[in-house]
N, C-alpha and C. Protein backbone atom coordinates (compact mmCIF):
# COMPACT_ATOMS: atom_id res chain seq x y z
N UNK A 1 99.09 85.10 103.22
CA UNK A 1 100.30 85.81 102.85
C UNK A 1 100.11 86.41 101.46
N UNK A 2 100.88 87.69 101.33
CA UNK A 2 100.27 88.71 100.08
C UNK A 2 101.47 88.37 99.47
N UNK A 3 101.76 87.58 98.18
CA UNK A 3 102.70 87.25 97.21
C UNK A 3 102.65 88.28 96.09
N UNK A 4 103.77 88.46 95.50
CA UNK A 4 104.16 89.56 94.63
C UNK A 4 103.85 89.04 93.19
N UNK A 5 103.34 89.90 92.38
CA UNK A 5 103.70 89.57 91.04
C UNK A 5 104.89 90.16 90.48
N UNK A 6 105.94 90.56 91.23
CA UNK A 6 107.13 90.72 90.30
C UNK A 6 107.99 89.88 90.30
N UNK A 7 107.41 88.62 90.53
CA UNK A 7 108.46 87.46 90.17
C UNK A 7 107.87 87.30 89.01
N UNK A 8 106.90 87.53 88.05
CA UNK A 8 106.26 87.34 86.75
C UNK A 8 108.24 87.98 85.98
N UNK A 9 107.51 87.86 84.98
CA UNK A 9 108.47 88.39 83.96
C UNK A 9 108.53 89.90 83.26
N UNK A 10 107.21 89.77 83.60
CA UNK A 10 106.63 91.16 83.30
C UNK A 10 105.64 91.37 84.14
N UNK A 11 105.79 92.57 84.43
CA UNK A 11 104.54 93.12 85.68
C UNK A 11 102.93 92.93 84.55
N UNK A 12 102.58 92.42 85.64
CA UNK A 12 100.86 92.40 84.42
C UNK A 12 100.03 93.74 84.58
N UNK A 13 99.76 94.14 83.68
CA UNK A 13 99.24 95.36 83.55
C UNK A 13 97.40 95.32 83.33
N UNK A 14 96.89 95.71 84.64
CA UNK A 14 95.49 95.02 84.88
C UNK A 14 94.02 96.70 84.85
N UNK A 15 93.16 96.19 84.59
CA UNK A 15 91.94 96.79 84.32
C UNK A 15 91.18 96.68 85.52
N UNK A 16 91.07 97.37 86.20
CA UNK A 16 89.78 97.05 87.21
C UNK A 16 88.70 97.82 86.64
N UNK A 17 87.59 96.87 86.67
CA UNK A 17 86.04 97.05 86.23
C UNK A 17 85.75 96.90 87.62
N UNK A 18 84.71 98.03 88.39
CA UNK A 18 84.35 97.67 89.37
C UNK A 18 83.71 99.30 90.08
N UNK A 19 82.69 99.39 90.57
CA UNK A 19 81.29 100.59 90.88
C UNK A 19 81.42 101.55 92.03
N UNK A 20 81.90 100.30 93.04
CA UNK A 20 81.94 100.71 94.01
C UNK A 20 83.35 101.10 94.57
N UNK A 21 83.80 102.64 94.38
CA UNK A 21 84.91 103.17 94.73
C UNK A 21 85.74 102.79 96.06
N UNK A 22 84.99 102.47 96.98
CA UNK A 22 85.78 102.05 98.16
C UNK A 22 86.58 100.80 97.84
N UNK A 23 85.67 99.42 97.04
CA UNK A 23 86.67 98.29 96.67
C UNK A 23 86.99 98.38 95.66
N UNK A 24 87.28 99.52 94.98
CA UNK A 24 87.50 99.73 93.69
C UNK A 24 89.39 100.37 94.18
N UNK A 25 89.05 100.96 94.98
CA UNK A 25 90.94 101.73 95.60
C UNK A 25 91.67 100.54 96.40
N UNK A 26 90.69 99.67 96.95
CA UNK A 26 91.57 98.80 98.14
C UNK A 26 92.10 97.00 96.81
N UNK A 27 91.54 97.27 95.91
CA UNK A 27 91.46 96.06 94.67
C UNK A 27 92.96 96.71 94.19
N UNK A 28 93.08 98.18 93.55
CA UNK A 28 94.02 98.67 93.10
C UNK A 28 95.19 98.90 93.86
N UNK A 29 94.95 99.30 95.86
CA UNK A 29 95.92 99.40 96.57
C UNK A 29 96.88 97.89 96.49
N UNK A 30 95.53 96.89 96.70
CA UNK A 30 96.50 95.76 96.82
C UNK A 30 97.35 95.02 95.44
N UNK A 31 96.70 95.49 94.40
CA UNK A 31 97.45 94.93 93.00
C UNK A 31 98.95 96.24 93.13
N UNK A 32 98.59 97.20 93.50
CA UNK A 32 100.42 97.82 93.53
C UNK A 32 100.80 97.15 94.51
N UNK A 33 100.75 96.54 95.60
CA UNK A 33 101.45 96.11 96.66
C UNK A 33 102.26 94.99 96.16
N UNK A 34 101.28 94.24 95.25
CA UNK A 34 101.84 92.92 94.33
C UNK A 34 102.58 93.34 93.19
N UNK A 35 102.96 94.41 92.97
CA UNK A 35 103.81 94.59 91.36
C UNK A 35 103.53 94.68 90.28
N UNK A 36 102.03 94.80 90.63
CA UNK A 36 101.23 95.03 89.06
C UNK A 36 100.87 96.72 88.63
N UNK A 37 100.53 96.73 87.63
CA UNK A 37 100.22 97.87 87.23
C UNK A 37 98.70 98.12 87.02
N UNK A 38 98.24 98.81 87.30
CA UNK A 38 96.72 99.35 87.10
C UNK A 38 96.49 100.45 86.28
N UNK A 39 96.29 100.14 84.98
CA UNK A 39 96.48 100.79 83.68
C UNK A 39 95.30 101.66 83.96
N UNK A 40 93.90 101.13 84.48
CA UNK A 40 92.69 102.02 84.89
C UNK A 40 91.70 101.38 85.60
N UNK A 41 91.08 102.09 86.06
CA UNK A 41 89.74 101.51 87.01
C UNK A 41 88.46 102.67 86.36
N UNK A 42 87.57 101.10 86.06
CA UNK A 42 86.01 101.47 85.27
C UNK A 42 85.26 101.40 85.98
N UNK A 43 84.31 102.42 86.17
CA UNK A 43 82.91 102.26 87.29
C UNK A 43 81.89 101.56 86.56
N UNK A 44 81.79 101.45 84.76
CA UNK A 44 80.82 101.73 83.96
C UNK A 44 81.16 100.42 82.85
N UNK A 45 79.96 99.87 82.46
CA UNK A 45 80.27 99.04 81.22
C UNK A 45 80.87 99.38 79.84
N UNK A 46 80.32 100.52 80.02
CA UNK A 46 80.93 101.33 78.76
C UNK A 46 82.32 102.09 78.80
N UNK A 47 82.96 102.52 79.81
CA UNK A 47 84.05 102.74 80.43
C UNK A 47 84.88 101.50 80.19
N UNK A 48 84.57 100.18 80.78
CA UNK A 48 85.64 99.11 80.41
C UNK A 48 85.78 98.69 79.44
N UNK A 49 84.78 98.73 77.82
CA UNK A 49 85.20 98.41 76.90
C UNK A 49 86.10 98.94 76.04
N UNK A 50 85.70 101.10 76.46
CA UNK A 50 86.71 101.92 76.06
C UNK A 50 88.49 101.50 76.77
N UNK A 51 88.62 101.69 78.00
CA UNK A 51 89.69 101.38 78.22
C UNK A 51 90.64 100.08 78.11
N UNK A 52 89.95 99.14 77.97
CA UNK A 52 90.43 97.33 77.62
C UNK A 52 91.31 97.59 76.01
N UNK A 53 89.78 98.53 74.92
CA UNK A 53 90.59 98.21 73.71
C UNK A 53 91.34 99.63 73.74
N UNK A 54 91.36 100.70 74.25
CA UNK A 54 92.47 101.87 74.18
C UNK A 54 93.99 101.62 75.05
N UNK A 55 94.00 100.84 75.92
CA UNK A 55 95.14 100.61 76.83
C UNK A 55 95.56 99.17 76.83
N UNK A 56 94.63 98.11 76.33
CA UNK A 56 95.62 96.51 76.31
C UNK A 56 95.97 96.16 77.45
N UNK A 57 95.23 96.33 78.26
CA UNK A 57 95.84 95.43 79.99
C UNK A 57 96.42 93.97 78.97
N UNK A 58 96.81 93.62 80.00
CA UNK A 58 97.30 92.23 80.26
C UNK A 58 96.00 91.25 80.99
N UNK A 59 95.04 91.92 81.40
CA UNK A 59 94.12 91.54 82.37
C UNK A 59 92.77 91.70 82.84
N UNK A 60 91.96 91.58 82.91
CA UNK A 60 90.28 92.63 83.43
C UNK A 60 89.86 91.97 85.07
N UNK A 61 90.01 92.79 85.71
CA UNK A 61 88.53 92.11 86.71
C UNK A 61 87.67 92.82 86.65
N UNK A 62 87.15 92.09 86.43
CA UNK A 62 85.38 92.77 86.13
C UNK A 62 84.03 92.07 87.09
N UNK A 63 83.82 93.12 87.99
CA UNK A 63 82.68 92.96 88.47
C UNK A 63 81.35 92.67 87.68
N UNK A 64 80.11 92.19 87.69
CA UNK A 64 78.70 91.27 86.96
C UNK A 64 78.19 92.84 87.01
N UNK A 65 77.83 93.24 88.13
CA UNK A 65 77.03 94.48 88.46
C UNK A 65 77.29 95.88 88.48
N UNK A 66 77.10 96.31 86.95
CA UNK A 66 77.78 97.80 87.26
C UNK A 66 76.79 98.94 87.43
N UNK A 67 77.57 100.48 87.60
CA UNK A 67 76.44 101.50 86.96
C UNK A 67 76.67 101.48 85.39
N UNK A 68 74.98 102.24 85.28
CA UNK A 68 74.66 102.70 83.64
C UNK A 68 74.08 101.28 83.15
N UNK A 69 73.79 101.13 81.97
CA UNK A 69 73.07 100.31 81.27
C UNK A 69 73.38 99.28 80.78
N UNK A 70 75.06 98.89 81.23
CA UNK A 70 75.86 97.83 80.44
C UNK A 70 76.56 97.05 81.82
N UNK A 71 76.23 95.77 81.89
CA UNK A 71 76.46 95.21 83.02
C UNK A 71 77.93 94.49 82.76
N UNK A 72 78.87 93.93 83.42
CA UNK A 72 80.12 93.13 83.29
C UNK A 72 80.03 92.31 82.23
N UNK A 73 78.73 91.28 82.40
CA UNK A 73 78.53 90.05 80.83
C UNK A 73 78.93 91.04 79.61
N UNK A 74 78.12 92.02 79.85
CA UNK A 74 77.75 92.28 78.47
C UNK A 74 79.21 93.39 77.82
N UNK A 75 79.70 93.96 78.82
CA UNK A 75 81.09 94.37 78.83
C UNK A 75 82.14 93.25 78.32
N UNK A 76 82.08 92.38 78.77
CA UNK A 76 83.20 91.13 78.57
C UNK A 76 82.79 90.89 76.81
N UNK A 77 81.71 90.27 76.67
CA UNK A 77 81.25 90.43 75.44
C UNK A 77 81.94 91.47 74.47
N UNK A 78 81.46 92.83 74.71
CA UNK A 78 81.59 93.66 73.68
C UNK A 78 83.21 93.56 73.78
N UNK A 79 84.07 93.57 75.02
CA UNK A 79 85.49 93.43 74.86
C UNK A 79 86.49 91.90 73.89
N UNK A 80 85.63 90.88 74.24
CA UNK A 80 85.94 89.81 73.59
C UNK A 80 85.74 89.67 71.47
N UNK A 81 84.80 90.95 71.41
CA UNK A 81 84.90 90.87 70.17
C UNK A 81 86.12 91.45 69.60
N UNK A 82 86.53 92.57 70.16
CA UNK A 82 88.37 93.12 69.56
C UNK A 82 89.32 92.68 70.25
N UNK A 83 89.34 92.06 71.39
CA UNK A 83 90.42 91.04 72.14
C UNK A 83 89.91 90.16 72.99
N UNK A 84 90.10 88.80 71.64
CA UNK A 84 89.28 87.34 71.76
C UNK A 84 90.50 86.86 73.09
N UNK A 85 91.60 87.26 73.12
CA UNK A 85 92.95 86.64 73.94
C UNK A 85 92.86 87.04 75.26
N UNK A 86 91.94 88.10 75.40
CA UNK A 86 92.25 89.17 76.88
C UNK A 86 91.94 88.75 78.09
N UNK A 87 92.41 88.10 79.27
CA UNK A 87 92.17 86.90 80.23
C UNK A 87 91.15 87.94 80.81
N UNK A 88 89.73 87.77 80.96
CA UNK A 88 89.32 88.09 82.43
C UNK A 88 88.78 87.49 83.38
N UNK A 89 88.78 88.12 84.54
CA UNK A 89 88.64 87.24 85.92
C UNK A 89 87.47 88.02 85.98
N UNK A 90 86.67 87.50 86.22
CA UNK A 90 84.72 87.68 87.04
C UNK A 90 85.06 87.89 88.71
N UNK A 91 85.10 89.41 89.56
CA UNK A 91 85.31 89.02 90.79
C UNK A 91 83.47 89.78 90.80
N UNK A 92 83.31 89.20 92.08
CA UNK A 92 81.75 89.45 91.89
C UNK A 92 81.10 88.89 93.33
N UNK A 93 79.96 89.35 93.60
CA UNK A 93 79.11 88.86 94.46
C UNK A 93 77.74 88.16 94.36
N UNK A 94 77.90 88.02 92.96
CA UNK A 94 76.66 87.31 92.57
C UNK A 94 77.39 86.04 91.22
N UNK A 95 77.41 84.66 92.36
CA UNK A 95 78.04 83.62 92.20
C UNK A 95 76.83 82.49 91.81
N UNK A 96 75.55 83.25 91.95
CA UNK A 96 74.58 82.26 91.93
C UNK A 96 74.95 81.02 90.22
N UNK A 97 74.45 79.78 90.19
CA UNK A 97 74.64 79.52 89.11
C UNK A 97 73.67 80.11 87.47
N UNK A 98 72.77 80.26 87.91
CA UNK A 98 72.34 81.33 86.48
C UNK A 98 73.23 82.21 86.11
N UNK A 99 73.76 83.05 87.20
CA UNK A 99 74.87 84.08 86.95
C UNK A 99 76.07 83.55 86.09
N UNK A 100 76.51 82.31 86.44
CA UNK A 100 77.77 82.31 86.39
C UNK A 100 77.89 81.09 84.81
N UNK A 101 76.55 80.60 84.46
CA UNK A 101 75.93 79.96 83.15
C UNK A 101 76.22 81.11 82.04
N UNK A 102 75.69 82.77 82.21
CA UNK A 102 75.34 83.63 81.40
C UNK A 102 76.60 84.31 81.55
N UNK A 103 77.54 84.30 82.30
CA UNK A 103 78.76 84.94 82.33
C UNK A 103 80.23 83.85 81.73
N UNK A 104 79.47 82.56 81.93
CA UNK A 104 80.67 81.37 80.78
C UNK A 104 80.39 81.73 79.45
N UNK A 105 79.30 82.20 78.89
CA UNK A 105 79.20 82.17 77.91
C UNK A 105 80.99 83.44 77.27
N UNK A 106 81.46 84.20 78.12
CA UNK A 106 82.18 85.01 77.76
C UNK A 106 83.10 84.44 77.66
N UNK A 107 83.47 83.12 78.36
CA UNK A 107 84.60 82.46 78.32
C UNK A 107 86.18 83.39 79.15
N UNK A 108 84.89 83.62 80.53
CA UNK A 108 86.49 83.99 80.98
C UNK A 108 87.36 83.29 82.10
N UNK A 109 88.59 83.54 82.69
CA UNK A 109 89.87 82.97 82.96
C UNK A 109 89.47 82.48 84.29
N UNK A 110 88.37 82.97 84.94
CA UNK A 110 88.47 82.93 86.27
C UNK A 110 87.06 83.05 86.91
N UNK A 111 86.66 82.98 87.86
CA UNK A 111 85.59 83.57 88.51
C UNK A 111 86.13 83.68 90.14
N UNK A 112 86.11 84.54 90.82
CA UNK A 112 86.08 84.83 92.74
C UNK A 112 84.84 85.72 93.05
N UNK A 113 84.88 85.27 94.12
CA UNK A 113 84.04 85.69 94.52
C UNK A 113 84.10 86.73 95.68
N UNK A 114 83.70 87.84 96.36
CA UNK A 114 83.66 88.56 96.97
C UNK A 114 83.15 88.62 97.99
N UNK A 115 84.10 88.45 99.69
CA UNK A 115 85.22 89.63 99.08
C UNK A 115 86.25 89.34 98.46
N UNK A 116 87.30 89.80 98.11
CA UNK A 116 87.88 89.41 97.01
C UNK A 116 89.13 88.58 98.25
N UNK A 117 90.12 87.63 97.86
CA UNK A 117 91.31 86.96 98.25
C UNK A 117 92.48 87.05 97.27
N UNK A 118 92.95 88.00 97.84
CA UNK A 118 94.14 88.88 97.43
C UNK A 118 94.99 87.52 97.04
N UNK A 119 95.33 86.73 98.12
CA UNK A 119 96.41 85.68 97.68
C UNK A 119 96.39 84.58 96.81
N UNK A 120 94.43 84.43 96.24
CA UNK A 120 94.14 83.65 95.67
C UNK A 120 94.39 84.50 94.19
N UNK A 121 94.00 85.72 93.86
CA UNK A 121 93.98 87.17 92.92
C UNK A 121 95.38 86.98 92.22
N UNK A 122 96.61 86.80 93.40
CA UNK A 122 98.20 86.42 92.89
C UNK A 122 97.86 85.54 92.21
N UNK A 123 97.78 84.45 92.92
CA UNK A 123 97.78 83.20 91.91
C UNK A 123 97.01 82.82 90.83
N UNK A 124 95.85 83.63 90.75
CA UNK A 124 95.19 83.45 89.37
C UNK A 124 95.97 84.74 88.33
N UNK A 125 96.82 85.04 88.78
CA UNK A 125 97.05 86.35 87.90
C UNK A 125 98.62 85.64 87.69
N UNK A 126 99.25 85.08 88.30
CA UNK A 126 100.50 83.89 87.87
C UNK A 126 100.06 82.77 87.17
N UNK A 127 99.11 82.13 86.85
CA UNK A 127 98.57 81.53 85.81
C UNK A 127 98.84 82.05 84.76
N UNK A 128 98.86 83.20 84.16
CA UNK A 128 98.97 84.18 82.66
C UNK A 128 100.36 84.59 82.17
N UNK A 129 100.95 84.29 82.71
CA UNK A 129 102.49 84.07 82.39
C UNK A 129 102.95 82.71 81.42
């Protein structure tokens, strides 16, 4: 069952980091279905650090594997240095544990795994309230 985030208090206003345009529209279809806002969607590492510190989500999912030269870790990183507070969730397909050793180091809110679980996505995104 697809639960809403507008029982939050405030609609959370979320970042999708993520390459591949097909789950990049159906990630964003289903966060409007839930009441959230999708401030922007990044194909690029360098794309999500611009938009995280120009727009202030409430939120990131950020895929490990992007295009261009800057992968999710290293995105979360460069974002965690101007917003140490900024929850992000790791959704991803590469769960292996090396992966997910070099991606704690970012210290983020969450990790899923892919494909993504929309109803699990609510409830880690009702945690931040």
């Amino acid at each position: 069952m697809l639960l809403s985030c507008s029982a939050l208090q405030w609609p959370p206003r979320v970042l999708i980091v993520e390459d591949e345009s097909i789950i990049a529209l159906a990630t964003k279809a289903s966060l409007k279905r839930m009441g959230c806002e999708v401030v922007a969607t990044a194909a690029t590492g360098l794309q999500a650090v611009d938009y995280a510190t120009r727009k202030r989500p409430d939120v990131v999912l950020m895929d490990i594997m992007l295009e261009g030269g800057m992968d999710g870790i290293e995105a979360a990183s460069r974002i965690r240095e101007s917003l140490p507070d900024l929850p992000i969730i790791y959704c991803t397909a590469y769960t292996d544990p090396a992966t997910r050793v070099q991606a704690s180091r970012t210290k983020p809110h969450a990790f899923m795994g892919k494909p993504l679980d929309y109803g699990a996505l609510k409830e880690l995104i009702d945690t931040l309230q």
